[in-house]
PDB file of N, CA and C in Angstrom:
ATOM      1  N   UNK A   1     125.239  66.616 249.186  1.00  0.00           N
ATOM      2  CA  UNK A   1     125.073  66.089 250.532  1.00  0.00           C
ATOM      3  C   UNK A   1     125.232  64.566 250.464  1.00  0.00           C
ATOM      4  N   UNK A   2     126.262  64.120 251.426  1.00  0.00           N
ATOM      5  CA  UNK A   2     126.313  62.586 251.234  1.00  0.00           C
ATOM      6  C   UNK A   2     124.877  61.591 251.662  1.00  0.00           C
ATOM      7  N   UNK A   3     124.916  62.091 252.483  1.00  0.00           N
ATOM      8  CA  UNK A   3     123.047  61.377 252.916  1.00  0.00           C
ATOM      9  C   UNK A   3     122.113  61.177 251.580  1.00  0.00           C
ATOM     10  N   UNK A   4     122.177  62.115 250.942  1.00  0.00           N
ATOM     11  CA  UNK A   4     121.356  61.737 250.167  1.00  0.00           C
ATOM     12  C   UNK A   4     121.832  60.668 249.118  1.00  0.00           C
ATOM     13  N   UNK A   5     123.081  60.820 248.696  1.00  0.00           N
ATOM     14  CA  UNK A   5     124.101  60.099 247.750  1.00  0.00           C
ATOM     15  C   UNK A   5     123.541  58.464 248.625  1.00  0.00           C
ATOM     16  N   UNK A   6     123.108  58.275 249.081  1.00  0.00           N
ATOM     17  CA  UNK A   6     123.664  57.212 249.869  1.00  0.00           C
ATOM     18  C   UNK A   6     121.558  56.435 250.384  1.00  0.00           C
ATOM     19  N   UNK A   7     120.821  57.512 250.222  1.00  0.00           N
ATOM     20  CA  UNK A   7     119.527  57.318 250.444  1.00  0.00           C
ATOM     21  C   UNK A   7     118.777  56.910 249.472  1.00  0.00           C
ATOM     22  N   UNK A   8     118.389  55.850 249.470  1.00  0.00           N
ATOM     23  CA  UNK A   8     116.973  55.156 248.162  1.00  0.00           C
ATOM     24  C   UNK A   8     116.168  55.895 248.593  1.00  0.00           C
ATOM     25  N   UNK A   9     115.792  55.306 250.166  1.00  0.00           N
ATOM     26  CA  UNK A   9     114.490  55.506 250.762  1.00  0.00           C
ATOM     27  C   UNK A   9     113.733  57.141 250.126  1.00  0.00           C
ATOM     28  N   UNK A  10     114.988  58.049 250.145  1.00  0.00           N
ATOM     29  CA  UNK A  10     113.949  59.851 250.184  1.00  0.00           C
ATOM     30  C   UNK A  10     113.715  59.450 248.423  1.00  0.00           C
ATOM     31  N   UNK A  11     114.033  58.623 247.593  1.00  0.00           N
ATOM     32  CA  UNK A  11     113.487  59.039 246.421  1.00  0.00           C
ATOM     33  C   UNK A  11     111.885  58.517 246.360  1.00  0.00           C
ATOM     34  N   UNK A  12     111.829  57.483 247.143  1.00  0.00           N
ATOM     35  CA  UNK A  12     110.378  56.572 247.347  1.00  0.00           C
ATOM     36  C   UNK A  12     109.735  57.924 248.132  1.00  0.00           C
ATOM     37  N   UNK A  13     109.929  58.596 249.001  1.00  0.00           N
ATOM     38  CA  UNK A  13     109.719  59.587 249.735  1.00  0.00           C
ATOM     39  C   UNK A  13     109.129  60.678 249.202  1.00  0.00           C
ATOM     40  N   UNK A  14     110.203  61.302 248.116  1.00  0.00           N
ATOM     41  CA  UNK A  14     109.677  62.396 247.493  1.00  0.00           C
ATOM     42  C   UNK A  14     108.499  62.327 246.895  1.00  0.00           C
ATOM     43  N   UNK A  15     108.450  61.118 245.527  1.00  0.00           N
ATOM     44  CA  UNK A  15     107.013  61.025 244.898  1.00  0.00           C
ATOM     45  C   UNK A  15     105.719  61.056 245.706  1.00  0.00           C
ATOM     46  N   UNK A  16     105.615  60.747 247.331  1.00  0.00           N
ATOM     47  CA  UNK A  16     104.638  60.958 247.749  1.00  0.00           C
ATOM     48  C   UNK A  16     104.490  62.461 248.235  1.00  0.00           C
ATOM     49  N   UNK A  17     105.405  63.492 248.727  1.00  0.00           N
ATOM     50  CA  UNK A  17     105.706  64.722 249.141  1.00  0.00           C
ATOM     51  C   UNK A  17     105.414  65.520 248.295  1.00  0.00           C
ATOM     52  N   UNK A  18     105.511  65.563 247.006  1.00  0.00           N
ATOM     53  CA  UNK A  18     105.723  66.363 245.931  1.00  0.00           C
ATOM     54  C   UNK A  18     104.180  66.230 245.380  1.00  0.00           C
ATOM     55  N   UNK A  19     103.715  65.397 245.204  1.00  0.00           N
ATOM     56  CA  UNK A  19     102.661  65.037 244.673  1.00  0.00           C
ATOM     57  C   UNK A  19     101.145  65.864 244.728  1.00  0.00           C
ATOM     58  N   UNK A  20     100.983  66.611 246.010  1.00  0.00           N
ATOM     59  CA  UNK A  20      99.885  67.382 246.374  1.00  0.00           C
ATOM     60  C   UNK A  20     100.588  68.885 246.109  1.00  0.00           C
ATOM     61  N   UNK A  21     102.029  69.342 245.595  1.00  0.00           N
ATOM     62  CA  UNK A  21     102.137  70.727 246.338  1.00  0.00           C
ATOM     63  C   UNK A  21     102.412  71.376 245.078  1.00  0.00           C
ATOM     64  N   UNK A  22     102.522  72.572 244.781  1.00  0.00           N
ATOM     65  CA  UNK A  22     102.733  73.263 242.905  1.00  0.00           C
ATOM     66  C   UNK A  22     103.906  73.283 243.244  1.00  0.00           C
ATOM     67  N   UNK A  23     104.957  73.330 244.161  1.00  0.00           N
ATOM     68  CA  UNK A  23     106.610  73.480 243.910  1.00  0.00           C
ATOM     69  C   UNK A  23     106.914  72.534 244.879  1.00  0.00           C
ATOM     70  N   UNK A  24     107.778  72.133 243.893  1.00  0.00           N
ATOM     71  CA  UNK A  24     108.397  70.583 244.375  1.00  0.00           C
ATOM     72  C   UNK A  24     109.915  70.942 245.078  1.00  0.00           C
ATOM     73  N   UNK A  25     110.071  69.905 245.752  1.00  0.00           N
ATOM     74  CA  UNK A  25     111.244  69.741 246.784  1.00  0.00           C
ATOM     75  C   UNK A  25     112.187  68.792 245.698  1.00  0.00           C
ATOM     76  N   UNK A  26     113.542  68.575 245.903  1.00  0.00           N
ATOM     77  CA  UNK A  26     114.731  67.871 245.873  1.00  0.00           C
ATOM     78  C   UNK A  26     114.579  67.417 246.921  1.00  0.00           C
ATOM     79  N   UNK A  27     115.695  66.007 246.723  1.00  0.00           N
ATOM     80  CA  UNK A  27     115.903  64.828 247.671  1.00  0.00           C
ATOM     81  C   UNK A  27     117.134  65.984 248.285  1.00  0.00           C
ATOM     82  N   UNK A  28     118.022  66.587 248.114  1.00  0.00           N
ATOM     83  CA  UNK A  28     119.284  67.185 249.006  1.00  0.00           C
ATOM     84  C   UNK A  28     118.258  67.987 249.758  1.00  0.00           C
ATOM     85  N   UNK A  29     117.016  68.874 249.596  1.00  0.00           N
ATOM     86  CA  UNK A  29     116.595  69.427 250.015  1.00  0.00           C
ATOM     87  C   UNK A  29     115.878  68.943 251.265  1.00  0.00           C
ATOM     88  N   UNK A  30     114.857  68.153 251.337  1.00  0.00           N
ATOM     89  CA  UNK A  30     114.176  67.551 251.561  1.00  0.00           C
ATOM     90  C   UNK A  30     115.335  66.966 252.810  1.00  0.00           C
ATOM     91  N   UNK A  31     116.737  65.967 252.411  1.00  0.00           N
ATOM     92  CA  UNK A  31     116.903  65.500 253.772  1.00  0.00           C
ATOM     93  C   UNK A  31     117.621  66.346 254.742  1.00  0.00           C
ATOM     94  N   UNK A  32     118.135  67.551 254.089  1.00  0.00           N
ATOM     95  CA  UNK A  32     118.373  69.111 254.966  1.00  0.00           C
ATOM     96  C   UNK A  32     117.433  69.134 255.886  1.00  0.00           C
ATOM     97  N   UNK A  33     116.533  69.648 255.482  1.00  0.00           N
ATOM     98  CA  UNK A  33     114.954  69.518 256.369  1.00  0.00           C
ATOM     99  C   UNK A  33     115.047  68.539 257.410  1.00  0.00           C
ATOM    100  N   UNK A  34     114.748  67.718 257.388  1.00  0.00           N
ATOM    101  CA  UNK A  34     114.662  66.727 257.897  1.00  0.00           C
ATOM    102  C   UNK A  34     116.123  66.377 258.906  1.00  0.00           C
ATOM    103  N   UNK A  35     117.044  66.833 258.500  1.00  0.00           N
ATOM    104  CA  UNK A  35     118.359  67.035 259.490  1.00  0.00           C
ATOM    105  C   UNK A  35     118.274  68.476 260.120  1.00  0.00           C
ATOM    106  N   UNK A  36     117.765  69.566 259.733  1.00  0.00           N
ATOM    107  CA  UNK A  36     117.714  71.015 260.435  1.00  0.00           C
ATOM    108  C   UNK A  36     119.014  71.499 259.862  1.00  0.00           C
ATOM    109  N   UNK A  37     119.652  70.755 258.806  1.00  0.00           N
ATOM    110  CA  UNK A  37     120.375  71.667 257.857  1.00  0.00           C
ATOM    111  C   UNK A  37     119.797  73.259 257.323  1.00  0.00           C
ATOM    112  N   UNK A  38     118.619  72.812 256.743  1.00  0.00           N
ATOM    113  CA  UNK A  38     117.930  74.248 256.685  1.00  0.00           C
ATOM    114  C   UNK A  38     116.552  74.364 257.084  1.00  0.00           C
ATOM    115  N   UNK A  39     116.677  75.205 257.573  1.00  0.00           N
ATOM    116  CA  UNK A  39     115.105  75.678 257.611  1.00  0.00           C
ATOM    117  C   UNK A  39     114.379  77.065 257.296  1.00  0.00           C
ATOM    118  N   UNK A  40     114.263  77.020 256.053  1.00  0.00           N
ATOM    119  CA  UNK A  40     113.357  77.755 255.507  1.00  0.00           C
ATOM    120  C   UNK A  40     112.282  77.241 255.419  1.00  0.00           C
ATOM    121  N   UNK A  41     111.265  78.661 256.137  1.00  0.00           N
ATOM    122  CA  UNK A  41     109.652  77.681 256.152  1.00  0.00           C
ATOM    123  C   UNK A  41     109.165  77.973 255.104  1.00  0.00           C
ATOM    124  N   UNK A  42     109.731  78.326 253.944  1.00  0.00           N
ATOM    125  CA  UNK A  42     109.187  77.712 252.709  1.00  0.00           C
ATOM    126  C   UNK A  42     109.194  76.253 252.515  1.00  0.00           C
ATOM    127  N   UNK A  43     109.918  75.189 252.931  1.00  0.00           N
ATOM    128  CA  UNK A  43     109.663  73.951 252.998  1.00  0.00           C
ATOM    129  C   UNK A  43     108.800  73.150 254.008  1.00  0.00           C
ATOM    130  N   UNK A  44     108.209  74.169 254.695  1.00  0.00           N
ATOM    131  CA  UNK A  44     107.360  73.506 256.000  1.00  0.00           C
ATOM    132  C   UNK A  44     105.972  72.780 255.400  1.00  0.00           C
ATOM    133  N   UNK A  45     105.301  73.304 254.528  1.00  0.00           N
ATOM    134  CA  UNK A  45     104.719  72.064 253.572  1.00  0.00           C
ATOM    135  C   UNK A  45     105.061  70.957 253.351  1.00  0.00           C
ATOM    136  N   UNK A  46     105.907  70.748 252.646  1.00  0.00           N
ATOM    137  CA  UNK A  46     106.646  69.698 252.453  1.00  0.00           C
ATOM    138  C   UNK A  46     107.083  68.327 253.567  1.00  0.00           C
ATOM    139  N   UNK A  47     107.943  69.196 254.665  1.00  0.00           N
ATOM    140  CA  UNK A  47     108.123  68.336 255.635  1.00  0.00           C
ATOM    141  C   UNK A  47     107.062  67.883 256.474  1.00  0.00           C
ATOM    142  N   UNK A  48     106.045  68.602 256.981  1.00  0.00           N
ATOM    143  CA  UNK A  48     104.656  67.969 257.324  1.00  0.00           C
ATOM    144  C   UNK A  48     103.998  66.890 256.138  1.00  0.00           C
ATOM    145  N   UNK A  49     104.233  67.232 255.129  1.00  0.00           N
ATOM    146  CA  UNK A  49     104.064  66.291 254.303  1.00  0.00           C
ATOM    147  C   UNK A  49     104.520  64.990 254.423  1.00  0.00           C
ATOM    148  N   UNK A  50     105.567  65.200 254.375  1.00  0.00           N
ATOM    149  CA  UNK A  50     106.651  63.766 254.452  1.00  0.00           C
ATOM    150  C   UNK A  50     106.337  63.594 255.906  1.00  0.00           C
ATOM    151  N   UNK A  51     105.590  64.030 257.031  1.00  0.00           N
ATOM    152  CA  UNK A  51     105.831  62.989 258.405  1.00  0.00           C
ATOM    153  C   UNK A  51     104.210  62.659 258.348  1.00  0.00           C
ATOM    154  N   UNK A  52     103.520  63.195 257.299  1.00  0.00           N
ATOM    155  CA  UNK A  52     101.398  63.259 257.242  1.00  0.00           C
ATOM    156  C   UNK A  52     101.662  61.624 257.013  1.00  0.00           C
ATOM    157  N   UNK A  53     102.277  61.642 255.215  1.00  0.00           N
ATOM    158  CA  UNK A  53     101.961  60.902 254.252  1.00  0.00           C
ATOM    159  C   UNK A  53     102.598  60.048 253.690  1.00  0.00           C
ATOM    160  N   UNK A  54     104.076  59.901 253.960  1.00  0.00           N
ATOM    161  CA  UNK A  54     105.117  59.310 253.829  1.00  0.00           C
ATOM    162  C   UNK A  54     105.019  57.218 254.649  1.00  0.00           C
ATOM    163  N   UNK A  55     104.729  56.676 254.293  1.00  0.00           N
ATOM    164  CA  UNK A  55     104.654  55.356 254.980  1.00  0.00           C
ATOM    165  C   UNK A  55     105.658  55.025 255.543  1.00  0.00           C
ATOM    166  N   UNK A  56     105.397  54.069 256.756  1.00  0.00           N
ATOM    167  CA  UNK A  56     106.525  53.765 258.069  1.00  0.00           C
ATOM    168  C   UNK A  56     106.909  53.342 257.294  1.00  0.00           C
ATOM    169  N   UNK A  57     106.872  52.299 256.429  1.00  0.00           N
ATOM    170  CA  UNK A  57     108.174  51.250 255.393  1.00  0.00           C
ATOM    171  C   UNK A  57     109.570  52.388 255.182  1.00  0.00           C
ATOM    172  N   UNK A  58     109.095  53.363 254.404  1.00  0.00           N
ATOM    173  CA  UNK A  58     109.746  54.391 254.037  1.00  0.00           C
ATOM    174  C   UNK A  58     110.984  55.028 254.695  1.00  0.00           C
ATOM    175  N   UNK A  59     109.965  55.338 255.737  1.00  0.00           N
ATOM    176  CA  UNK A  59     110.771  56.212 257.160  1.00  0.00           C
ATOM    177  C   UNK A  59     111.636  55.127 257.749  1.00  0.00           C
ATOM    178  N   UNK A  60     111.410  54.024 257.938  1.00  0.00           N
ATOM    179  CA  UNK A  60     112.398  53.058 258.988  1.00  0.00           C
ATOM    180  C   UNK A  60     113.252  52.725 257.958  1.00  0.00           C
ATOM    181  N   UNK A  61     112.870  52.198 256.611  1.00  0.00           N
ATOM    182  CA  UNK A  61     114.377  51.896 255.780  1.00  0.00           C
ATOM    183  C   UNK A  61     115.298  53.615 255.765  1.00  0.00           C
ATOM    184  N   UNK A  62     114.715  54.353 255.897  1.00  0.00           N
ATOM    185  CA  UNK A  62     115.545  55.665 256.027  1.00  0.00           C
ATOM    186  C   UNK A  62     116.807  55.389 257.360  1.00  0.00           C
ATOM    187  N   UNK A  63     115.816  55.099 258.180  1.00  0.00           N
ATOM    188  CA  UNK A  63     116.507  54.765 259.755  1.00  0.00           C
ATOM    189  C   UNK A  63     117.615  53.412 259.063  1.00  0.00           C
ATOM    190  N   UNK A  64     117.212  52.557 258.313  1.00  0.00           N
ATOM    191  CA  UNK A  64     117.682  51.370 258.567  1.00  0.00           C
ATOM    192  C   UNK A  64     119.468  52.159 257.826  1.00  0.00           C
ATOM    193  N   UNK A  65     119.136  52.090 256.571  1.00  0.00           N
ATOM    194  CA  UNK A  65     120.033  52.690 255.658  1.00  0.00           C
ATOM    195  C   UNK A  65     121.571  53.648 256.699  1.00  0.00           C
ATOM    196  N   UNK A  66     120.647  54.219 257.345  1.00  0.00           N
ATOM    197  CA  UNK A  66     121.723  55.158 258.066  1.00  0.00           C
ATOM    198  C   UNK A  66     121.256  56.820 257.797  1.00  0.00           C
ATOM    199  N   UNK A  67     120.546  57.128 256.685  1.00  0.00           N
ATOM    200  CA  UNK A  67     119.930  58.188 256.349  1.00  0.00           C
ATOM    201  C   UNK A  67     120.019  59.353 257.243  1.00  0.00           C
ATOM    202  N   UNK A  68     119.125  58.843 258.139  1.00  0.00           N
ATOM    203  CA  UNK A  68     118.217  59.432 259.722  1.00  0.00           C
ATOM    204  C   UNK A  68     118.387  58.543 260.820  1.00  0.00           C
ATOM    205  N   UNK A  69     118.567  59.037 262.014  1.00  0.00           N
ATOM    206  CA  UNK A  69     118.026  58.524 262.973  1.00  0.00           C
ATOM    207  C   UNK A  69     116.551  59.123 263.836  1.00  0.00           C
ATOM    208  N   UNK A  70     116.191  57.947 264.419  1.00  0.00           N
ATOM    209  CA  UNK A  70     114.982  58.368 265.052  1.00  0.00           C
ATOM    210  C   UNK A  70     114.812  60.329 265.394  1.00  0.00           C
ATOM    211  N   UNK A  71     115.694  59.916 266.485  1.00  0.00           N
ATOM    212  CA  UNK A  71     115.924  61.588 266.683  1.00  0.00           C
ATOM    213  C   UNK A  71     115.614  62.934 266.405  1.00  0.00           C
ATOM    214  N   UNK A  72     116.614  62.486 264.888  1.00  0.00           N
ATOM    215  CA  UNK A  72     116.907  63.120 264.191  1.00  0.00           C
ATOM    216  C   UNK A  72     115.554  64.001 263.287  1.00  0.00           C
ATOM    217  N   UNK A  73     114.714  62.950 263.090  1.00  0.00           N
ATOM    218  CA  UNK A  73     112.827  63.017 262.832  1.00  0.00           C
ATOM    219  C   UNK A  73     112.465  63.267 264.101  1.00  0.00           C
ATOM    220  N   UNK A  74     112.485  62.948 265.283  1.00  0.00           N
ATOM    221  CA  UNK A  74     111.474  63.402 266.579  1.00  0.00           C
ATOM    222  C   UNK A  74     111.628  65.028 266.369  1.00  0.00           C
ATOM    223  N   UNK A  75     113.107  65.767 266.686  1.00  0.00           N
ATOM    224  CA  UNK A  75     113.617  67.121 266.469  1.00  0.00           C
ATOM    225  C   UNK A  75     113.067  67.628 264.930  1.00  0.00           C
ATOM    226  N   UNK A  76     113.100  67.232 264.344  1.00  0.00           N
ATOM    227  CA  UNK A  76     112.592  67.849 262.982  1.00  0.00           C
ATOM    228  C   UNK A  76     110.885  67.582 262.720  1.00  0.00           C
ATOM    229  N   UNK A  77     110.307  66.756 263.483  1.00  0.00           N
ATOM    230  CA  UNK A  77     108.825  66.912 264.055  1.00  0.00           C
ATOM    231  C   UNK A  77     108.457  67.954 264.670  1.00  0.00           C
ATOM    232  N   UNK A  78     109.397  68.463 265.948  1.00  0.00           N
ATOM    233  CA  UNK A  78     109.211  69.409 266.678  1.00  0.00           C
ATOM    234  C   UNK A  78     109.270  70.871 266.007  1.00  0.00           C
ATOM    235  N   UNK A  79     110.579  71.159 265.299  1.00  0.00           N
ATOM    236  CA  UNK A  79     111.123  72.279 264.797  1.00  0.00           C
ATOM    237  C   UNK A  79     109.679  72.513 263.923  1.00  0.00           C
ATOM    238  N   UNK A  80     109.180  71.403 262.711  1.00  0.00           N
ATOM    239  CA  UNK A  80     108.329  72.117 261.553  1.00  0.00           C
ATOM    240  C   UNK A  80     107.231  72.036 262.520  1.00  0.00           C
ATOM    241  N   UNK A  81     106.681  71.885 263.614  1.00  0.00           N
ATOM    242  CA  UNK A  81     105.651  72.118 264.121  1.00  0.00           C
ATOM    243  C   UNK A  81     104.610  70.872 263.754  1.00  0.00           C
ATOM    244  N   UNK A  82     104.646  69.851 263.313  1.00  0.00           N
ATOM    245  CA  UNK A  82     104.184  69.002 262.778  1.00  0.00           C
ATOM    246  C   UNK A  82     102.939  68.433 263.842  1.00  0.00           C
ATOM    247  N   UNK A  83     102.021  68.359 263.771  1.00  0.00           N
ATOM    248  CA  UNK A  83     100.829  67.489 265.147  1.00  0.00           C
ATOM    249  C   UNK A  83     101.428  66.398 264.908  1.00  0.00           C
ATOM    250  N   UNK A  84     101.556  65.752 266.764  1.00  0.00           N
ATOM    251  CA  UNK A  84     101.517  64.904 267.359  1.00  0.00           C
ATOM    252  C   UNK A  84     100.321  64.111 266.518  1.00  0.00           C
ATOM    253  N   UNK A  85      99.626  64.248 266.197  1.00  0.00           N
ATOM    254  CA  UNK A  85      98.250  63.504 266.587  1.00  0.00           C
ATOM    255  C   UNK A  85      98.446  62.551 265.412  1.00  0.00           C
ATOM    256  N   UNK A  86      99.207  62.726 264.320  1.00  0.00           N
ATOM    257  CA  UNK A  86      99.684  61.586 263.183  1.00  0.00           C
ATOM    258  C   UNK A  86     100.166  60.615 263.243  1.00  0.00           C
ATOM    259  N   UNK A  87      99.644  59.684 262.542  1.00  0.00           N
ATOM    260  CA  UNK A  87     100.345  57.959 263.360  1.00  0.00           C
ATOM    261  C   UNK A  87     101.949  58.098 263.261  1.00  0.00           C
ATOM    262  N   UNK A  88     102.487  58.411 262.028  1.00  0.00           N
ATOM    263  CA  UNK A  88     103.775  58.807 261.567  1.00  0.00           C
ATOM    264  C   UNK A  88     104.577  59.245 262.922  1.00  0.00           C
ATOM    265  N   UNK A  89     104.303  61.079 263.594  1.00  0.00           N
ATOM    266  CA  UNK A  89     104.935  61.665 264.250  1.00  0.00           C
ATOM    267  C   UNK A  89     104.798  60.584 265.605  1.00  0.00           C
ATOM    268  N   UNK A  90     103.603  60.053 266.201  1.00  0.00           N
ATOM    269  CA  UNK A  90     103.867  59.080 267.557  1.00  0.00           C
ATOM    270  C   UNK A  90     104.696  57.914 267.373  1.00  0.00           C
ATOM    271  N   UNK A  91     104.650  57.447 266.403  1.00  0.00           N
ATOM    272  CA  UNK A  91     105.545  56.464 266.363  1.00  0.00           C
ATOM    273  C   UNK A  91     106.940  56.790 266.512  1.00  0.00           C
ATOM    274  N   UNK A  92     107.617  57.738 265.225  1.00  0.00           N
ATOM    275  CA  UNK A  92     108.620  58.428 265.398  1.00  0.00           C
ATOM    276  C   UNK A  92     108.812  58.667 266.953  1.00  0.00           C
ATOM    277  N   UNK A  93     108.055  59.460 267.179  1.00  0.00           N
ATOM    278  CA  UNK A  93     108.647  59.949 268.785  1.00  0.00           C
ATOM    279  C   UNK A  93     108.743  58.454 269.643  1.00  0.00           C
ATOM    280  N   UNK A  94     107.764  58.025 269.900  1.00  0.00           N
ATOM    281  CA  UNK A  94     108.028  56.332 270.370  1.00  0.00           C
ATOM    282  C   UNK A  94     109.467  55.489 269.792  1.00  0.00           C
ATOM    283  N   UNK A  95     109.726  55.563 268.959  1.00  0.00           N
ATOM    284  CA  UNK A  95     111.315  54.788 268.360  1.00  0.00           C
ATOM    285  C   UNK A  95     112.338  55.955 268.821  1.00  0.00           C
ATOM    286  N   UNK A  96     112.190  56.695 269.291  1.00  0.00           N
ATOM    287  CA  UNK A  96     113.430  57.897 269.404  1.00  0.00           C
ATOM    288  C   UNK A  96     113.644  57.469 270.800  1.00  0.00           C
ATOM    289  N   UNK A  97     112.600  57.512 271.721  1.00  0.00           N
ATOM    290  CA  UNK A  97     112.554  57.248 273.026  1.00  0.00           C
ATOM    291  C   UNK A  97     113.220  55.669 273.239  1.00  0.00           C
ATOM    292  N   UNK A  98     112.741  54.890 272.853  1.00  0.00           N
ATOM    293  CA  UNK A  98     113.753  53.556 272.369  1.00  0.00           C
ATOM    294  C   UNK A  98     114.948  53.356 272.064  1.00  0.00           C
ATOM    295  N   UNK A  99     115.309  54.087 270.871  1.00  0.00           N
ATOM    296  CA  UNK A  99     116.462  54.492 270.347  1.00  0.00           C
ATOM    297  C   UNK A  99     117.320  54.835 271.413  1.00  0.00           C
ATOM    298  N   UNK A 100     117.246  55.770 272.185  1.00  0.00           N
ATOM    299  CA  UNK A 100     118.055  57.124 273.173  1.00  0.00           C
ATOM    300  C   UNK A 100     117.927  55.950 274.441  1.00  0.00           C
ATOM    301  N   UNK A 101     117.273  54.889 275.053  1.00  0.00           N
ATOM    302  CA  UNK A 101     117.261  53.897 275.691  1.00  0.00           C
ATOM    303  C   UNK A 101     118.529  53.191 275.655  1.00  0.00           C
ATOM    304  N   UNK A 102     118.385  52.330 274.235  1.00  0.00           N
ATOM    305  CA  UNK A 102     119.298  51.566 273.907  1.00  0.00           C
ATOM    306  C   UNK A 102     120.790  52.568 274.258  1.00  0.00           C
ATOM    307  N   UNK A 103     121.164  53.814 273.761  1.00  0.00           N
ATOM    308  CA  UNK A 103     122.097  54.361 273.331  1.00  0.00           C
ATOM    309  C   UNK A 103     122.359  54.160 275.369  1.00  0.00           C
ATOM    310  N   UNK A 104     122.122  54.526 275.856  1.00  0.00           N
ATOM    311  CA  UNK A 104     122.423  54.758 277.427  1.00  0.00           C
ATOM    312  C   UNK A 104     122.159  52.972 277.988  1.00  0.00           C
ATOM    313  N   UNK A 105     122.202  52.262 277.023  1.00  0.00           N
ATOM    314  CA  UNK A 105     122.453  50.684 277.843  1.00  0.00           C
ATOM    315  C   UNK A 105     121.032  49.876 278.531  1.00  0.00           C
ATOM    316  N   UNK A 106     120.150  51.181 278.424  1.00  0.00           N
ATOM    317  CA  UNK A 106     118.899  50.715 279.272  1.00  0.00           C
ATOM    318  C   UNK A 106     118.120  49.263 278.168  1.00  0.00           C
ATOM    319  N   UNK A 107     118.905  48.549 277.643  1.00  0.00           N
ATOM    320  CA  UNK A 107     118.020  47.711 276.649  1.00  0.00           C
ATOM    321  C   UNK A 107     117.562  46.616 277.407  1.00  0.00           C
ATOM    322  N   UNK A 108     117.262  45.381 277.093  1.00  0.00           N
ATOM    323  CA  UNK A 108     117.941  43.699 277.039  1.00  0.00           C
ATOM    324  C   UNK A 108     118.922  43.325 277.779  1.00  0.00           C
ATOM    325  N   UNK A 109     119.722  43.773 278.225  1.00  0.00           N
ATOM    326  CA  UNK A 109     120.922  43.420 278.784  1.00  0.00           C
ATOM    327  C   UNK A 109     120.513  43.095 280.271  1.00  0.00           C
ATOM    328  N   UNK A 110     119.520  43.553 280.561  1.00  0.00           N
ATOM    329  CA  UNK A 110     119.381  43.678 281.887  1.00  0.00           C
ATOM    330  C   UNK A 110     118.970  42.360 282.469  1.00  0.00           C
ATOM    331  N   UNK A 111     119.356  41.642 284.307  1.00  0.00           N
ATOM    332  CA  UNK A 111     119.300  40.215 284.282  1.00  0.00           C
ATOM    333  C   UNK A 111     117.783  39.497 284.316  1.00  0.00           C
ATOM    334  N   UNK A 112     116.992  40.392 283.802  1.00  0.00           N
ATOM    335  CA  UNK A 112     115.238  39.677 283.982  1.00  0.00           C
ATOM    336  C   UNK A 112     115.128  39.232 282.289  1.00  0.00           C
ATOM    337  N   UNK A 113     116.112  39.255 281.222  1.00  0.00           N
ATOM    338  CA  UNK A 113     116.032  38.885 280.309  1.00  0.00           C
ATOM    339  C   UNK A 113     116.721  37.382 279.794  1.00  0.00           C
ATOM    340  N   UNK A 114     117.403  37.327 280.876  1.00  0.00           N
ATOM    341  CA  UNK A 114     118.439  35.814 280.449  1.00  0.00           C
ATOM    342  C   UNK A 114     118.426  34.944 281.330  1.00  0.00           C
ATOM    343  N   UNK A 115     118.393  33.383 280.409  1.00  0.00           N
ATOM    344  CA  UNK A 115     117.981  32.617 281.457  1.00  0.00           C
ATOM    345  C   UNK A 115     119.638  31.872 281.982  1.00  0.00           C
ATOM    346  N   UNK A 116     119.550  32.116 283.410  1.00  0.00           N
ATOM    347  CA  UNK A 116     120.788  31.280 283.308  1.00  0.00           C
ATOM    348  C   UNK A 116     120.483  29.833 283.869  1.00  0.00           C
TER     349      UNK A 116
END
């Protein structure tokens, strides 16, 4: 998978994911998940894992890199069933809603931002 070829961030990622569970995930695996490449809920541990315990540093250089987009984690929040109630998943969902803003023009641009 090129994503991963191309991702630091999921190796910083994994060591925290892997760490509590007796069978460990791969980084190809792991950003499947996380894209809805696959979903076997044999990995649904895991991915609640990575949105519990995983630090924002982590997750946004993922975003930054090109990895993931917001989204892309809001939908894969939803799919593994993950609670809202984690600082991780509100934020995520908060930057997606931002994200999907910008993408439709609704940013900055608008004339209450510039002084002429």
């Amino acid at each position: 998978m090129e994503r991963v070829a191309t991702s630091r961030a999921i190796w910083r990622a994994l060591t925290t994911v892997n760490a509590p569970l007796p069978i460990h995930i791969d980084a190809d695996t792991l950003m499947a998940c996380l894209l809805l490449a696959i979903t076997d809920r044999q990995w649904r541990p895991h991915v609640r894992a990575f949105f519990r315990e995983v630090g924002l540093e982590v997750i946004m250089d993922m975003v930054v890199e090109g990895s993931v987009t917001f989204d892309n984690l809001s939908q894969a929040i939803s799919f593994w069933d993950v609670d809202d109630d984690y600082e991780n998943a509100r934020w995520i969902r908060e930057m997606a809603t931002v994200s999907m803003a910008d993408a439709d023009g609704s940013h900055t641009s608008g004339g209450r931002f510039h002084n002429d």
